[in-house]
C-alpha atoms as a PDB file:
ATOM      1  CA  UNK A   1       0.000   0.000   0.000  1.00  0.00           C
ATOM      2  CA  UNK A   2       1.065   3.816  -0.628  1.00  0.00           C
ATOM      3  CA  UNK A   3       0.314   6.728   1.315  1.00  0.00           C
ATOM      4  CA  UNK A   4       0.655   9.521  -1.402  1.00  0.00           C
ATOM      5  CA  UNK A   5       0.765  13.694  -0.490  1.00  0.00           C
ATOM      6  CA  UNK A   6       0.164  15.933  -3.030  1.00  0.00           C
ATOM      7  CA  UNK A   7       1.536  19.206  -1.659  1.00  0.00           C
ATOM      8  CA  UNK A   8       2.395  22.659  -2.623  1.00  0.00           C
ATOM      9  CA  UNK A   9       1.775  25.631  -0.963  1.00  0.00           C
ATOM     10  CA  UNK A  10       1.225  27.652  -4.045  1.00  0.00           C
ATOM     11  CA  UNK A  11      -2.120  27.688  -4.823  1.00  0.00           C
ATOM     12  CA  UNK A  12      -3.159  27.648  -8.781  1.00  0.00           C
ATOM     13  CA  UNK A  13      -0.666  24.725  -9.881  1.00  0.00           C
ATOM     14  CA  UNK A  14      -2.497  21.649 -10.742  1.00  0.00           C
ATOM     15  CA  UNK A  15      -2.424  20.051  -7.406  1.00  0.00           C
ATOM     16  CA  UNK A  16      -6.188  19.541  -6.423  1.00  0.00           C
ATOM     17  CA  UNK A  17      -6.495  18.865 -10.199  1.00  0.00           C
ATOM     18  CA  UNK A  18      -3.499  15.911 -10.217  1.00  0.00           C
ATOM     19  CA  UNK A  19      -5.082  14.615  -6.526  1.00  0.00           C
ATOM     20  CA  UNK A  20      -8.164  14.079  -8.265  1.00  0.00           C
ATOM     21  CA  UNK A  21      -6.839  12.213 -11.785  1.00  0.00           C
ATOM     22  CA  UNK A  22      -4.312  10.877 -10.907  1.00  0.00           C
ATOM     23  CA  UNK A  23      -6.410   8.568  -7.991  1.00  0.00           C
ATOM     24  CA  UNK A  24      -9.704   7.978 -10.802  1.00  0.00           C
ATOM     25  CA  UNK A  25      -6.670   6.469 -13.577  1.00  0.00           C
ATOM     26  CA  UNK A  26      -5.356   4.158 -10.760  1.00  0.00           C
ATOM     27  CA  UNK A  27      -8.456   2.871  -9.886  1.00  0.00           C
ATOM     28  CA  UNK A  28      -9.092   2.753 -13.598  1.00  0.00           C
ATOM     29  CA  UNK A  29      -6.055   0.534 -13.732  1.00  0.00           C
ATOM     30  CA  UNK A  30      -7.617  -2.072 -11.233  1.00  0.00           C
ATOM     31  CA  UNK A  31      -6.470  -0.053  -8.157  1.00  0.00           C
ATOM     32  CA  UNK A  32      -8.210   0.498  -5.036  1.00  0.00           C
ATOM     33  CA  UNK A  33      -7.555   4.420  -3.997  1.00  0.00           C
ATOM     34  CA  UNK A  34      -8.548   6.013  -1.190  1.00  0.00           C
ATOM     35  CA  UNK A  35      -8.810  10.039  -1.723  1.00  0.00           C
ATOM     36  CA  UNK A  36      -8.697  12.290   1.160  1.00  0.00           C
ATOM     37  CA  UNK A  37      -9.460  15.675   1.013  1.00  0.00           C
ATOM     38  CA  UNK A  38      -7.514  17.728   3.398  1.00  0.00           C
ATOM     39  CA  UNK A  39      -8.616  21.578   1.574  1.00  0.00           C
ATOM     40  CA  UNK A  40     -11.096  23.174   3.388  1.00  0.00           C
ATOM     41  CA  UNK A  41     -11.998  24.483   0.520  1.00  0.00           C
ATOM     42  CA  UNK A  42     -13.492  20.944  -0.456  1.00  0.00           C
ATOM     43  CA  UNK A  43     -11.751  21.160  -3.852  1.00  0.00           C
ATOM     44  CA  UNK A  44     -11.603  17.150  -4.549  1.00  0.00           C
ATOM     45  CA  UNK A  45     -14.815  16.602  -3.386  1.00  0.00           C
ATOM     46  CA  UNK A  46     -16.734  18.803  -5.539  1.00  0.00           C
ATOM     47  CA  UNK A  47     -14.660  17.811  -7.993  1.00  0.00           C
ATOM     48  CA  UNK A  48     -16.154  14.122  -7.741  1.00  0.00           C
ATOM     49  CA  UNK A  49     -19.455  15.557  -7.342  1.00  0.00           C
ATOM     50  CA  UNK A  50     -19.440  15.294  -3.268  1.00  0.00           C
ATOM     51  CA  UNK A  51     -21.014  18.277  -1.626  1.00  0.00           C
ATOM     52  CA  UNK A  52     -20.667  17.821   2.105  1.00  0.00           C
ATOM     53  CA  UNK A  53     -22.760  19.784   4.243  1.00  0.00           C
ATOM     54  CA  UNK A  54     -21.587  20.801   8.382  1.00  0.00           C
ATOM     55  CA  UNK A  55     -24.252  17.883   8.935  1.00  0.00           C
ATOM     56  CA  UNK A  56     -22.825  15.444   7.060  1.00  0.00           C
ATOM     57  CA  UNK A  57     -19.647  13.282   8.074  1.00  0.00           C
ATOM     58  CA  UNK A  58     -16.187  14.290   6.877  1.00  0.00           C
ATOM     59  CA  UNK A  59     -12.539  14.174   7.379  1.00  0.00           C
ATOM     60  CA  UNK A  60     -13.303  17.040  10.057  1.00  0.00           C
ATOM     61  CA  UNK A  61     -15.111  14.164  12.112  1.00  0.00           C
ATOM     62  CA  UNK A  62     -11.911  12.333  11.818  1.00  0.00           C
ATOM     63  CA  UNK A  63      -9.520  14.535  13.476  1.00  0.00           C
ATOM     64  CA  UNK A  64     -12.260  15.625  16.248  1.00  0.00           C
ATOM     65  CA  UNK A  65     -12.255  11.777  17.050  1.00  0.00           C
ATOM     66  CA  UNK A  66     -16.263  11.326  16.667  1.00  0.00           C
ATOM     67  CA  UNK A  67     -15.948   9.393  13.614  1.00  0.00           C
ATOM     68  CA  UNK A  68     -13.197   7.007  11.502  1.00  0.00           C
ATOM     69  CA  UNK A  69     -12.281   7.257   8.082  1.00  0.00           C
ATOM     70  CA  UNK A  70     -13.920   4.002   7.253  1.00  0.00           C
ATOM     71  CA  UNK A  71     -17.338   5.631   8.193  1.00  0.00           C
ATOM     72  CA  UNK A  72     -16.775   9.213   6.251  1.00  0.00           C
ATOM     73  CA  UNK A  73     -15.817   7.788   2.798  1.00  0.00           C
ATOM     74  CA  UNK A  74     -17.656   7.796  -0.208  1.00  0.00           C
ATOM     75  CA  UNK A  75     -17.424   5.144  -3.012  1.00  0.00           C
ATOM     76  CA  UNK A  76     -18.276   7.411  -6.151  1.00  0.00           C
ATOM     77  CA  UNK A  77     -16.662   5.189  -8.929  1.00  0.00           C
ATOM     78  CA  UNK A  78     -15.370   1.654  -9.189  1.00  0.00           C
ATOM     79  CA  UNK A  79     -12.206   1.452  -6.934  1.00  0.00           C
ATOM     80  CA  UNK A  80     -12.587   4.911  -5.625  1.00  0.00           C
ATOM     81  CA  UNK A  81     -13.206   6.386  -2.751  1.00  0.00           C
ATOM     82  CA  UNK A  82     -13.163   9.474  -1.552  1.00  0.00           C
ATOM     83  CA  UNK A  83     -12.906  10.855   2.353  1.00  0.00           C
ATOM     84  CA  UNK A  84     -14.316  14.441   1.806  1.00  0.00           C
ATOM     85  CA  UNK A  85     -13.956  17.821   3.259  1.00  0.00           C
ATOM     86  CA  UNK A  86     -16.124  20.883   4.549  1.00  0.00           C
ATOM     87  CA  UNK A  87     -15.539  24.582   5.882  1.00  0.00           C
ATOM     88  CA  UNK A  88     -15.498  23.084   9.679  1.00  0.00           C
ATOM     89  CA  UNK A  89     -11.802  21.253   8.456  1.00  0.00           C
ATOM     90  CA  UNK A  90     -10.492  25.221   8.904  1.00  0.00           C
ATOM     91  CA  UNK A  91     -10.908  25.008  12.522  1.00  0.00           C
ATOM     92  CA  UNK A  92      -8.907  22.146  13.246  1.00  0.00           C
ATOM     93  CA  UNK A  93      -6.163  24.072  13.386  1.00  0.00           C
ATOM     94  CA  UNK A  94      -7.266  25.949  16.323  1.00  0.00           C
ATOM     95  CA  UNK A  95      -8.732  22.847  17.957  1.00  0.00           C
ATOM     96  CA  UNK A  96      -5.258  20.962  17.907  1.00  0.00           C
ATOM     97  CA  UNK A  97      -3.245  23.718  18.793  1.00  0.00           C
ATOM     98  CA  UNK A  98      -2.776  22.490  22.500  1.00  0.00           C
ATOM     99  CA  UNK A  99      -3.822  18.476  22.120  1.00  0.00           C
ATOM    100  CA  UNK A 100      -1.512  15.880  22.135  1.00  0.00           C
ATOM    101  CA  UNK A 101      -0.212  13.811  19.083  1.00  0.00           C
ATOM    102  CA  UNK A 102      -1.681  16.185  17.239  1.00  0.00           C
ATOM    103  CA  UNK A 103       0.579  15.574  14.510  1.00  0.00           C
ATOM    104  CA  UNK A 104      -0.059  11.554  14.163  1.00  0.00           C
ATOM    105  CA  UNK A 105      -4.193  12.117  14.287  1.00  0.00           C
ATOM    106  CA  UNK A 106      -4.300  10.697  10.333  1.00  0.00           C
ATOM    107  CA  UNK A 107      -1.873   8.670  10.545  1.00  0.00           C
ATOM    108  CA  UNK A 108      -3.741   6.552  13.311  1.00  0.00           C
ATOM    109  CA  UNK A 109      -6.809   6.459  11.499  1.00  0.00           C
ATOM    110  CA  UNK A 110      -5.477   5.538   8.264  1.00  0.00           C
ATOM    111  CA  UNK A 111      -3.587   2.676  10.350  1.00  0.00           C
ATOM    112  CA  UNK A 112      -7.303   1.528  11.667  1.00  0.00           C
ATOM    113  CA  UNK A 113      -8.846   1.664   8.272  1.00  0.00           C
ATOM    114  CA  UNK A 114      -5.833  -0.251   6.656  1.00  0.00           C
ATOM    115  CA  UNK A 115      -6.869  -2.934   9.447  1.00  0.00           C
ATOM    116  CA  UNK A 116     -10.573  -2.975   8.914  1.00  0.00           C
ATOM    117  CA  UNK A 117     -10.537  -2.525   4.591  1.00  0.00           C
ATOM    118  CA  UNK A 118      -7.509  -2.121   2.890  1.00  0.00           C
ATOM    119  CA  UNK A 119      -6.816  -0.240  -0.477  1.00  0.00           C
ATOM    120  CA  UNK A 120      -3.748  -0.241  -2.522  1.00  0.00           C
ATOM    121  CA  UNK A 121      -3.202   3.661  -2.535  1.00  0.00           C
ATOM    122  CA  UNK A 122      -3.999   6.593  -0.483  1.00  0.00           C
ATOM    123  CA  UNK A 123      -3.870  10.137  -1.848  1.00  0.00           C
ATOM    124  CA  UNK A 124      -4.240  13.038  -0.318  1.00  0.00           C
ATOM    125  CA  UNK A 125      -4.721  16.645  -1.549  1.00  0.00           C
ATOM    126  CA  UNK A 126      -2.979  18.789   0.682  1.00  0.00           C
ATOM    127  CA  UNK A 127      -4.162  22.297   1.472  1.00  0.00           C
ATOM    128  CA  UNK A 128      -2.196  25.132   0.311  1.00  0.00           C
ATOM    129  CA  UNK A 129      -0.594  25.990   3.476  1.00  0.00           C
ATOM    130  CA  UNK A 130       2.146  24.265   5.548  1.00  0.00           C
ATOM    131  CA  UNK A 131      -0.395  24.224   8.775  1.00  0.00           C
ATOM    132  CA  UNK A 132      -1.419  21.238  11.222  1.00  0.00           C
ATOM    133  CA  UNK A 133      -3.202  19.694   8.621  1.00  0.00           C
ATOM    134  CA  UNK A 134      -0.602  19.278   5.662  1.00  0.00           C
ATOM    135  CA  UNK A 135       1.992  18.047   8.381  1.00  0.00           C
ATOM    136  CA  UNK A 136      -0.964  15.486   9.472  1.00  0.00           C
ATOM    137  CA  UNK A 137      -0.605  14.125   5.886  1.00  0.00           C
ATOM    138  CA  UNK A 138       3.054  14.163   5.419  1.00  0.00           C
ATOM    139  CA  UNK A 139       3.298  12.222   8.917  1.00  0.00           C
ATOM    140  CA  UNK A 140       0.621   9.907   7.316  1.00  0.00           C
ATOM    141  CA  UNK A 141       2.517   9.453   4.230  1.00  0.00           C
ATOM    142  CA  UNK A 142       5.238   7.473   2.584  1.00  0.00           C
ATOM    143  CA  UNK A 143       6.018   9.562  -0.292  1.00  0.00           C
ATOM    144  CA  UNK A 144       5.646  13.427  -1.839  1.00  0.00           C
ATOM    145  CA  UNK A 145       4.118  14.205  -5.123  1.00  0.00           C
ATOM    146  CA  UNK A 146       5.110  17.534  -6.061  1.00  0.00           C
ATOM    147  CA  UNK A 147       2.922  19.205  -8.503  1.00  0.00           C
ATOM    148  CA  UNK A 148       4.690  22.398 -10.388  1.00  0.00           C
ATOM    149  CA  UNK A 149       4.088  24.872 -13.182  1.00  0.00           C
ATOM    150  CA  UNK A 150       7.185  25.080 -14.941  1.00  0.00           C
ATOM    151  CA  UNK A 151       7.804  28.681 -14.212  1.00  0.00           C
ATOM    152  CA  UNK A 152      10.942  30.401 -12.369  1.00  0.00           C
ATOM    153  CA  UNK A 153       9.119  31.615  -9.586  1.00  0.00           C
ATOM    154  CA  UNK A 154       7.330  28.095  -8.920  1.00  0.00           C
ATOM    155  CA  UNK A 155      10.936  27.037  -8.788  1.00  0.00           C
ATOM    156  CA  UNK A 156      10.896  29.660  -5.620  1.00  0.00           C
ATOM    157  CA  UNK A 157       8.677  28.028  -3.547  1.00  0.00           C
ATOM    158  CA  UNK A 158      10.241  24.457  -3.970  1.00  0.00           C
ATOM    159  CA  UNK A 159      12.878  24.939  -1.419  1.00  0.00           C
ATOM    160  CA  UNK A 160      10.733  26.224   1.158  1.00  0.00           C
ATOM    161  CA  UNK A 161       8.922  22.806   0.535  1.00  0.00           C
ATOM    162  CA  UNK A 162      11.898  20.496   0.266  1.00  0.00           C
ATOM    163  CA  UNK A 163      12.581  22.179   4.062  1.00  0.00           C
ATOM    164  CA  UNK A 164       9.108  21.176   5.640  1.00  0.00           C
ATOM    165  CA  UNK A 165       9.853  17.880   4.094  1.00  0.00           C
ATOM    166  CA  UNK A 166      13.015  17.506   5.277  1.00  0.00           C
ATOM    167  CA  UNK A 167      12.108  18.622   9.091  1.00  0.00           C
ATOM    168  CA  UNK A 168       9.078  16.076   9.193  1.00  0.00           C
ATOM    169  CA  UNK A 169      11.764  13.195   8.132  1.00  0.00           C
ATOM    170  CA  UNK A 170      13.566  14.306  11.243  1.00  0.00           C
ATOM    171  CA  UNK A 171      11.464  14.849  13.550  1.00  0.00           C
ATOM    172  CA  UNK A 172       7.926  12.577  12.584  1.00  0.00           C
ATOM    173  CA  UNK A 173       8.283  10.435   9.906  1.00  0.00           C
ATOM    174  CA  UNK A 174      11.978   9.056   9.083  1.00  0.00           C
ATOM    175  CA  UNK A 175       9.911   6.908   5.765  1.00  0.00           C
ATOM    176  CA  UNK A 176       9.043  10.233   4.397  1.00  0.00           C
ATOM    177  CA  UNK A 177      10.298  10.920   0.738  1.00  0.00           C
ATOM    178  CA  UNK A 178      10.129  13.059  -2.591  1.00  0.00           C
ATOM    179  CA  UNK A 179       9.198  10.502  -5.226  1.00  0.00           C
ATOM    180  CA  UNK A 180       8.086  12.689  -7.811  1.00  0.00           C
ATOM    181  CA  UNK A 181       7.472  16.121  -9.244  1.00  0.00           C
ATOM    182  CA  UNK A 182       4.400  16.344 -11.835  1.00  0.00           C
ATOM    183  CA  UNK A 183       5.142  19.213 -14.104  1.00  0.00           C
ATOM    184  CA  UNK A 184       1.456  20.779 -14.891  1.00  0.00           C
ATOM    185  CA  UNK A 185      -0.593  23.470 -16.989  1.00  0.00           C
ATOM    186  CA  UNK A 186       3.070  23.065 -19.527  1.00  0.00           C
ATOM    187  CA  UNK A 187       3.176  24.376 -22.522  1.00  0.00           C
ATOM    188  CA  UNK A 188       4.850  22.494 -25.081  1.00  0.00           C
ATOM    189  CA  UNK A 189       7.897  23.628 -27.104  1.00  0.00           C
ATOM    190  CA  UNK A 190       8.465  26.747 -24.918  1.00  0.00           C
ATOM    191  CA  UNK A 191      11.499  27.415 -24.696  1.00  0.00           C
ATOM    192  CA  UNK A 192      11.033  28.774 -20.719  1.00  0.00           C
ATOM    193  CA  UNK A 193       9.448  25.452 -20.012  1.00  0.00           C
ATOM    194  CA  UNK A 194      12.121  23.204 -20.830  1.00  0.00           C
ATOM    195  CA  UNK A 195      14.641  25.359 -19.471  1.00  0.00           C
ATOM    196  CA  UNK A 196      13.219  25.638 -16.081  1.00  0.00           C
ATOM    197  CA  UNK A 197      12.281  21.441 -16.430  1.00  0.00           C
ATOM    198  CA  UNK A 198      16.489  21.155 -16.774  1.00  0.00           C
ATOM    199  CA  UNK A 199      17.209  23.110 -14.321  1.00  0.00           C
ATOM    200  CA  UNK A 200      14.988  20.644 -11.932  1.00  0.00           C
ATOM    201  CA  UNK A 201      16.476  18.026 -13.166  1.00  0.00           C
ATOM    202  CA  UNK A 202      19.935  19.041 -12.699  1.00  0.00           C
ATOM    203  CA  UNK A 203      19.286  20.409  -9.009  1.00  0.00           C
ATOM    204  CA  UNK A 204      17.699  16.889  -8.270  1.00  0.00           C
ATOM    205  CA  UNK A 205      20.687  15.036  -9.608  1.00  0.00           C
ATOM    206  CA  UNK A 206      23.072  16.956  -7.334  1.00  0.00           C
ATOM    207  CA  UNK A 207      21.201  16.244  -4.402  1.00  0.00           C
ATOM    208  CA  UNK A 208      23.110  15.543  -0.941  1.00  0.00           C
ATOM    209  CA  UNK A 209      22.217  11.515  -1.153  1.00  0.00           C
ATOM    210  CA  UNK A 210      20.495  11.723   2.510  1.00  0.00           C
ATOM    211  CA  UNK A 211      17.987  14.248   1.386  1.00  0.00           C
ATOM    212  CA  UNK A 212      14.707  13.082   1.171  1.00  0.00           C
ATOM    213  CA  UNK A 213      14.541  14.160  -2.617  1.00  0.00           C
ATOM    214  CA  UNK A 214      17.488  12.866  -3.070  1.00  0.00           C
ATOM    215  CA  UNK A 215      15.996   9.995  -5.816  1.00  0.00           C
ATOM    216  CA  UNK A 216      13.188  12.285  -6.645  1.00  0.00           C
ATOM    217  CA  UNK A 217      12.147  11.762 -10.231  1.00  0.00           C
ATOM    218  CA  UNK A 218      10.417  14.119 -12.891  1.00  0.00           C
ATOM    219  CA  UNK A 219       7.909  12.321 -14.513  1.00  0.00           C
ATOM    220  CA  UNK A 220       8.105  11.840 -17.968  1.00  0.00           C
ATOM    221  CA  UNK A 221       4.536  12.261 -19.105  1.00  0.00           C
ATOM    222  CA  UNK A 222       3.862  16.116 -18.516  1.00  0.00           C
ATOM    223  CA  UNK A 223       0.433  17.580 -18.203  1.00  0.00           C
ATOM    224  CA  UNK A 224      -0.306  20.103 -20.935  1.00  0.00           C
ATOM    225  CA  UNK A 225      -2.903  22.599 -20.558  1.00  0.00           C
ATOM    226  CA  UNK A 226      -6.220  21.497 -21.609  1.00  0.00           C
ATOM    227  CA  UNK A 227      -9.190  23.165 -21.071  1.00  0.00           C
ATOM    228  CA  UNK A 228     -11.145  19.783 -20.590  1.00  0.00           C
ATOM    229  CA  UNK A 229      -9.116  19.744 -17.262  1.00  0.00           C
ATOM    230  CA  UNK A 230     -10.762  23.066 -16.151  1.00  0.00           C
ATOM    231  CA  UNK A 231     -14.142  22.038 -17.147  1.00  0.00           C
ATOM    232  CA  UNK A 232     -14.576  18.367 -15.621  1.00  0.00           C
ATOM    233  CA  UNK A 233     -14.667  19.795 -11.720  1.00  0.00           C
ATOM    234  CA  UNK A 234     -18.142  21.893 -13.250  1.00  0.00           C
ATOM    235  CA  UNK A 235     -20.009  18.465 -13.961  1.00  0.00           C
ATOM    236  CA  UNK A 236     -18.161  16.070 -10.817  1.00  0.00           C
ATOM    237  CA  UNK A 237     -16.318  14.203 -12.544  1.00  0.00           C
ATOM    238  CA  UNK A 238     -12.484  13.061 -13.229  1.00  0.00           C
ATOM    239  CA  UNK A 239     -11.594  13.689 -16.510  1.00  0.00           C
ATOM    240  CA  UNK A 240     -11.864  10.193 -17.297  1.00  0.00           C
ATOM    241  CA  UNK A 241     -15.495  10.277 -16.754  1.00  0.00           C
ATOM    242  CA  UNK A 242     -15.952  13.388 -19.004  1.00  0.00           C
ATOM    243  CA  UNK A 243     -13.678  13.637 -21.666  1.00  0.00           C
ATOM    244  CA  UNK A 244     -11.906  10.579 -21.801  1.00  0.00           C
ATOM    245  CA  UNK A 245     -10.237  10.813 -25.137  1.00  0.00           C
ATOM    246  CA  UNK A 246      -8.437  14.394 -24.365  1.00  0.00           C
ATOM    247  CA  UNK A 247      -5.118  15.213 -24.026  1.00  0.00           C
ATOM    248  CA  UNK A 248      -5.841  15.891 -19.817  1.00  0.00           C
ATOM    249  CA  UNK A 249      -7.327  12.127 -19.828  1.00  0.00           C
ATOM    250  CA  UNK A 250      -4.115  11.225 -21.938  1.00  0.00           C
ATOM    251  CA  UNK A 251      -1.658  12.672 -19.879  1.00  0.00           C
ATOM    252  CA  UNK A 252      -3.173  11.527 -16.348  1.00  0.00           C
ATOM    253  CA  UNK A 253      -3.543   8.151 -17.792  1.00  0.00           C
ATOM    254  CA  UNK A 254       0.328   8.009 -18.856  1.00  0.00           C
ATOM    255  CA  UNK A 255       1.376   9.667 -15.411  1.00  0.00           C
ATOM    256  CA  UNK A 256      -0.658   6.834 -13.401  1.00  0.00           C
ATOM    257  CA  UNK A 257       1.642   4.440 -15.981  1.00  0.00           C
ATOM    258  CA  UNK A 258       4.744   5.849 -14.104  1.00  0.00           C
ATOM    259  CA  UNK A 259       3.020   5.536 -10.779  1.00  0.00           C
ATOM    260  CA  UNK A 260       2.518   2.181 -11.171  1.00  0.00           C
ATOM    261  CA  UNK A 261       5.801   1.357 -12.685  1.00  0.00           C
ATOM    262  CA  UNK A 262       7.466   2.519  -9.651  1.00  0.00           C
ATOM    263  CA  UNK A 263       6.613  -0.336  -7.632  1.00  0.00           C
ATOM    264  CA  UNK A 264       7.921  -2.443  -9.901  1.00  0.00           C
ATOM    265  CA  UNK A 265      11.434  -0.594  -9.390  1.00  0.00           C
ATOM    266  CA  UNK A 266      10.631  -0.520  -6.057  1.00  0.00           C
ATOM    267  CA  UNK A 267      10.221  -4.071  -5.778  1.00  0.00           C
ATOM    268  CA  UNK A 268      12.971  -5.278  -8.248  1.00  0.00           C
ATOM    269  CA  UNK A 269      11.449  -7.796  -9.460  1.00  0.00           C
ATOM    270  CA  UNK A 270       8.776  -8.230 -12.547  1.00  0.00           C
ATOM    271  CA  UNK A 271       4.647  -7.253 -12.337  1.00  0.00           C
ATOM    272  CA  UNK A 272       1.737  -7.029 -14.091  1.00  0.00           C
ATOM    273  CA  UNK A 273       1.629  -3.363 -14.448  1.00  0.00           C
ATOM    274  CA  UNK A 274      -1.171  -2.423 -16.879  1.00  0.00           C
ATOM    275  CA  UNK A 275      -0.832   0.325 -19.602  1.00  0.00           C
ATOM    276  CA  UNK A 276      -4.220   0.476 -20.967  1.00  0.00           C
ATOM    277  CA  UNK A 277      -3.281   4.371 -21.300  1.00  0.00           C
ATOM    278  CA  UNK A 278      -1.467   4.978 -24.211  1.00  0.00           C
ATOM    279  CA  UNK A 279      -0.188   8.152 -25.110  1.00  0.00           C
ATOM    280  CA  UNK A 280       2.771   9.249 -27.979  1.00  0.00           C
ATOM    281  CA  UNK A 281       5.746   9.764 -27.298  1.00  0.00           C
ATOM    282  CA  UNK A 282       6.009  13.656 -26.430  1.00  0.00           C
ATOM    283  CA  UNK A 283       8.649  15.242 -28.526  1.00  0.00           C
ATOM    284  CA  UNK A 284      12.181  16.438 -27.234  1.00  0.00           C
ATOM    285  CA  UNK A 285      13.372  19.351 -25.998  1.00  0.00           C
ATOM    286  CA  UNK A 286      16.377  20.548 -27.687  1.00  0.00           C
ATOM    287  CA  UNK A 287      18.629  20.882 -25.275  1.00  0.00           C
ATOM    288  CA  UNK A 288      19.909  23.574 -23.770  1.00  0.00           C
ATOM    289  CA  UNK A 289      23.720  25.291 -23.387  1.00  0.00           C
ATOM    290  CA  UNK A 290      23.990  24.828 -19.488  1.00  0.00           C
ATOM    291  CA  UNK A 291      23.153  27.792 -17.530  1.00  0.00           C
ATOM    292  CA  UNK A 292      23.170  29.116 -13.985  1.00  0.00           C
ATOM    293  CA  UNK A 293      21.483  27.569 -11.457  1.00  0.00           C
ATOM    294  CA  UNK A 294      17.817  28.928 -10.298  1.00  0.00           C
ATOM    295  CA  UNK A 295      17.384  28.173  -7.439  1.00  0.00           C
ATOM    296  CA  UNK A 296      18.600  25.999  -4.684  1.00  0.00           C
ATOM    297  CA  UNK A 297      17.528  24.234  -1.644  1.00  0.00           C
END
């Protein structure tokens, strides 16, 4: 099983948008996935057509301790779930302030559920802060998906979230790592877009080896802008659902591809890993006379 965090605290970058595909093409790949909602904005959940109410359950119920996350999720597709969220998740960072643990609250009841009904992934859409509830998830999680407009001043913000990853690997969660940054809303055959996609890369590969990002990869399969993307949220569904043959449906299908082939690295040995999304090959980037770095970490 894999305890995904989709975190950045940029707002306007893909992430709720990535949370949200990315989980409906693994469970379209014979996954079970488990998608929590940690925005009070309730982002994800409208986005699959769930429109919690303050009377009806949600992952706020979870970290007041009246109910589990077994009883607040929602099946809306085959293999997916999703544990929504409301205004009233805003003040649990108030409410926590002064309790104990506060930090481990998800990760115990994502340990209970695992015990009571199992799913292969967990995902969670991180709010666009670095408050009590994103470090609830990245306690709760295994690995960091990063999602990031290719523009310099995205580039900016990634240190200052390499750093909150870094200090909840020392101090809550030693398992916690970087496995991959999802370059969205690119624009193909710009030339600012593959230079700021090299400069990741490079800064990645010169990582201090006991980083947490230090085998960080940039997915291959890059998601281009697509209006499609914008417009599925508007009728509750994943892109899949609406507009399966677009390029957003293409892109999110090929980036689940990569998902899945990761535990197959991670495993070193061979699996059935399905590719029932097929996309062409995008075409290169001519590269690039090496530059300065942009930023650092």
């Amino acid at each position: 099983m894999r305890r995904i965090a989709v975190m950045n605290q940029k707002g306007g970058v893909g992430k709720t948008t990535s949370s949200v595909n990315l989980a409906a093409a693994l469970a379209q790949q014979g996954r079970k996935v488990c998608l929590v909602d940690l925005d009070p904005q309730g982002h994800s959940s409208l986005h699959l057509g769930v429109e919690p109410h303050s009377d009806e359950p949600s992952v706020y119920d979870v970290f007041s301790g009246t109910r589990s996350l077994k009883d607040v999720r929602h099946l809306v597709s085959e293999n997916l779930w999703i544990i929504p969220a409301s205004l009233d998740l805003a003040a649990t960072e108030v409410e926590l302030v002064d309790a104990q643990n506060r930090e481990i609250v998800l990760r115990q009841a994502m340990e209970k559920m695992m015990q009571e009904q199992p799913v292969d992934y967990i995902v969670m859409d991180c709010p666009p802060s670095l408050g009590v509830l994103t470090v609830n998830a990245l306690t709760a999680a295994d690995e960091v998906f990063i999602p990031l407009q290719p523009h310099f001043f995205a580039l900016q913000g990634l240190s200052k979230l390499l750093e909150t990853t870094a200090l909840i690997t020392r101090r809550l969660n030693r398992n916690l790592k970087v496995s991959g940054i999802m370059l969205c809303l690119y624009e193909t055959g710009t030339r600012l877009a593959a230079d700021v996609t090299d400069d990741l890369i490079s800064f990645l590969r010169q990582s201090p080896p006991d980083t947490p990002w230090a085998n960080a990869q940039v997915f291959n399969s890059r998601i281009r802008r697509n209006i499609k993307l914008a417009e599925a949220p508007s009728f509750g569904q994943s892109i899949f659902e609406y507009q399966p043959k677009s390029a957003g449906a293409l892109d999110y299908g090929a980036l689940a591809t990569e998902v899945l082939a990761m535990e197959k690295a991670n495993a070193g040995v061979d699996s059935d890993i399905s590719t029932t999304f097929q996309m062409p090959q995008a075409t290169p980037q001519p590269q690039q006379p090496p530059g300065e770095q942009r930023f650092a970490a």
